[in-house]
PDB file of N, CA and C in Angstrom:
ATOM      1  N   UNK A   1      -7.978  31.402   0.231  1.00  0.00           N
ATOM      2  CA  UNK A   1      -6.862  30.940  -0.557  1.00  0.00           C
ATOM      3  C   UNK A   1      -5.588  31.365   0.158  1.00  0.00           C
ATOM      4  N   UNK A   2      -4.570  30.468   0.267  1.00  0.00           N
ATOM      5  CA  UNK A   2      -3.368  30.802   0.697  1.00  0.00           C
ATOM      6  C   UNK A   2      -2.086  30.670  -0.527  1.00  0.00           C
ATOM      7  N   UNK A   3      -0.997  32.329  -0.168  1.00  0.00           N
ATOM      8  CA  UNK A   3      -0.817  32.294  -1.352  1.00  0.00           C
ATOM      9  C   UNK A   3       0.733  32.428   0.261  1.00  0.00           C
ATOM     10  N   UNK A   4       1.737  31.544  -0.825  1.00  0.00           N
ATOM     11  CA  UNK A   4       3.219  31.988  -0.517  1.00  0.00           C
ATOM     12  C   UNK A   4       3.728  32.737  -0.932  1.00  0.00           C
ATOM     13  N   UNK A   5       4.552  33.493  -0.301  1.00  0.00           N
ATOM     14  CA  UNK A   5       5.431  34.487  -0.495  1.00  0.00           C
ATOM     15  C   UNK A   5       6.896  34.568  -0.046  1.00  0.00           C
ATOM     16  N   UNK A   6       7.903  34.649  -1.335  1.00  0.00           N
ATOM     17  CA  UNK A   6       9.282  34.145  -0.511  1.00  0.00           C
ATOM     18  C   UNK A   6       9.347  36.045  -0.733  1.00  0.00           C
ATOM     19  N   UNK A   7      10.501  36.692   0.013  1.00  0.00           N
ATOM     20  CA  UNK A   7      11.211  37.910  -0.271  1.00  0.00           C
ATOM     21  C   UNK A   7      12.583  38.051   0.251  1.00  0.00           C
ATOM     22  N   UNK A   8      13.364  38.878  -0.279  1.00  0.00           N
ATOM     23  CA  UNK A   8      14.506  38.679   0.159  1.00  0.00           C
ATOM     24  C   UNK A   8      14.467  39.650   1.645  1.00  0.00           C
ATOM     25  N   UNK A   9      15.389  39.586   2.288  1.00  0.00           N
ATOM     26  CA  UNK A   9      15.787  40.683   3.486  1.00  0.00           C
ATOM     27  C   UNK A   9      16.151  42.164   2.942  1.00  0.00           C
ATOM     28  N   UNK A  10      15.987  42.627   2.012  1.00  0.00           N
ATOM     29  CA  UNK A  10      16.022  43.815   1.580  1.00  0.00           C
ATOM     30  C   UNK A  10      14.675  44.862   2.218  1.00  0.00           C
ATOM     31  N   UNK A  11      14.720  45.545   2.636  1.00  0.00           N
ATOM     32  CA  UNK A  11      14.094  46.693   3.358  1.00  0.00           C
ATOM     33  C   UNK A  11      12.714  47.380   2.524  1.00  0.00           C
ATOM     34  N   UNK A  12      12.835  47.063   1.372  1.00  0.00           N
ATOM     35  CA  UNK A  12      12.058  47.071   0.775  1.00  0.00           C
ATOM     36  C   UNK A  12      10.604  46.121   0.870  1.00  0.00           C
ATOM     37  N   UNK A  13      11.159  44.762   0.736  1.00  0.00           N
ATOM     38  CA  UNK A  13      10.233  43.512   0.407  1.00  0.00           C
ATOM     39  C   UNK A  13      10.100  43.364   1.710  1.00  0.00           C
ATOM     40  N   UNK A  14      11.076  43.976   3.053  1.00  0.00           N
ATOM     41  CA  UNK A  14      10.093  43.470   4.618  1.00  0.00           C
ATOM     42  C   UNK A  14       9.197  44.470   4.624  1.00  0.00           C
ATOM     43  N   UNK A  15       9.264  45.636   4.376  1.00  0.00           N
ATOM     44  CA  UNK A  15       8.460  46.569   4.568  1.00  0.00           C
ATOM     45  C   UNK A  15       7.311  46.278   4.015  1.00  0.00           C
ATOM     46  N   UNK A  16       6.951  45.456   2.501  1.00  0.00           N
ATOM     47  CA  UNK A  16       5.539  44.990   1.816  1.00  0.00           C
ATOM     48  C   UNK A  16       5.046  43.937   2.709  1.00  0.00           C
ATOM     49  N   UNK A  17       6.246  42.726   2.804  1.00  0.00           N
ATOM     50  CA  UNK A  17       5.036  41.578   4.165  1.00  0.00           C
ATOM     51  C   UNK A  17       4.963  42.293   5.356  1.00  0.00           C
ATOM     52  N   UNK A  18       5.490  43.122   5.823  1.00  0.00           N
ATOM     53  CA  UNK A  18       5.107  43.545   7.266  1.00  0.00           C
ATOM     54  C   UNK A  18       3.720  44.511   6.947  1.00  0.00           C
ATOM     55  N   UNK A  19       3.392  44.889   5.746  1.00  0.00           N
ATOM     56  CA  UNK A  19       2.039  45.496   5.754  1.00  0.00           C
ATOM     57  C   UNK A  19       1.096  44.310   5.540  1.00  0.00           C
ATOM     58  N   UNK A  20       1.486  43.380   4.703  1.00  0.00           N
ATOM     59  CA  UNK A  20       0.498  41.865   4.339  1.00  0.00           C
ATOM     60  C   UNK A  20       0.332  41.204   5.903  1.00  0.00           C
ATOM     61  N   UNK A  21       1.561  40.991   6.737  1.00  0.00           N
ATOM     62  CA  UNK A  21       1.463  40.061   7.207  1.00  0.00           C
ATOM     63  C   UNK A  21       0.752  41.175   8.656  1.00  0.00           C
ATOM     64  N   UNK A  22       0.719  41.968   9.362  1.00  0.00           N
ATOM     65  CA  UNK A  22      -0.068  42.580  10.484  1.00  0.00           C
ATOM     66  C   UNK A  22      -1.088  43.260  10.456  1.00  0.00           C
ATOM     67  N   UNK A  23      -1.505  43.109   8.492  1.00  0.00           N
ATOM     68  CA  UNK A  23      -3.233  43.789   8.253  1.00  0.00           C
ATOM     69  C   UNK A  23      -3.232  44.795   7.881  1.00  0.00           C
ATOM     70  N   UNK A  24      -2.140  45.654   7.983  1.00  0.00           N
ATOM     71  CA  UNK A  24      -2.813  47.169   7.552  1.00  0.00           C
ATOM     72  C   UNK A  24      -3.510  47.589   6.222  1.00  0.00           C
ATOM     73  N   UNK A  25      -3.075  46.368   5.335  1.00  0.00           N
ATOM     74  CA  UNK A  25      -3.831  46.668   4.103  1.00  0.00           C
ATOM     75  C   UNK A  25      -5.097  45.560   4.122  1.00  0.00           C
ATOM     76  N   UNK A  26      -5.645  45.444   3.403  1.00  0.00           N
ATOM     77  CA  UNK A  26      -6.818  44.833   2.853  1.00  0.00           C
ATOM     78  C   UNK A  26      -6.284  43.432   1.903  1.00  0.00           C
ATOM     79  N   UNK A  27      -6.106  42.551   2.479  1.00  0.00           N
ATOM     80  CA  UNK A  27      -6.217  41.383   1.036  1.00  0.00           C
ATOM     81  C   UNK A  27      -6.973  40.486   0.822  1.00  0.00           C
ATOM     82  N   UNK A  28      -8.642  41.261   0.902  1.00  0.00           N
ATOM     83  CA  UNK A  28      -9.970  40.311   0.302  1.00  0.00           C
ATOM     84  C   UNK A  28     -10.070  39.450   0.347  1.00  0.00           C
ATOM     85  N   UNK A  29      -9.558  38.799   1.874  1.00  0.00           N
ATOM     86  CA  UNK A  29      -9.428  37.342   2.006  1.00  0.00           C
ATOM     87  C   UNK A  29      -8.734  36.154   2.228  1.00  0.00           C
ATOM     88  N   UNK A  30      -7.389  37.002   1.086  1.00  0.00           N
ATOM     89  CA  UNK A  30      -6.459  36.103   0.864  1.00  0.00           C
ATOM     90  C   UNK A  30      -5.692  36.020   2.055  1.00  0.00           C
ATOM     91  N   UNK A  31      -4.895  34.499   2.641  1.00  0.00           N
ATOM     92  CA  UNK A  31      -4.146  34.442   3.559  1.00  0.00           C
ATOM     93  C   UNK A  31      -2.319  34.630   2.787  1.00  0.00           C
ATOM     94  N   UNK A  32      -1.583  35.341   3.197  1.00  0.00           N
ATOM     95  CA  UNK A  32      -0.712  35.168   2.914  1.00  0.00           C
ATOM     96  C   UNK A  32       0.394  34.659   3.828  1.00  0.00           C
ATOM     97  N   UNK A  33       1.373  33.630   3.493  1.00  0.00           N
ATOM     98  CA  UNK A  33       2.107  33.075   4.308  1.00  0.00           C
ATOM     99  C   UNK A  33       4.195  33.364   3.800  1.00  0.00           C
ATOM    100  N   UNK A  34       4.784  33.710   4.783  1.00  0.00           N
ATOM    101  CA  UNK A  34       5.735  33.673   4.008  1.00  0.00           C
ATOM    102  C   UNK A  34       6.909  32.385   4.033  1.00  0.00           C
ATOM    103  N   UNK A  35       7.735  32.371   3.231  1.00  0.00           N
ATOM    104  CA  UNK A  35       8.478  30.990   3.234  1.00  0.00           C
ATOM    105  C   UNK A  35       9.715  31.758   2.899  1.00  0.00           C
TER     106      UNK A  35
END
């Protein structure tokens, strides 16, 4: 399943896709893409 993800440039929300988007966590599959 591919799920979108918008976030703003806040340091916060890059810091969550930069763990989604280079793997370090686990997401059972899911592809996540950002927009």
């Amino acid at each position: 399943m591919i799920i979108r993800v918008a976030h703003s440039p806040d340091s916060d929300d890059a810091f969550m896709f930069y763990a989604i988007n280079t793997k370090k966590i686990d997401t059972k599959g899911y592809e996540f893409i950002d927009i």
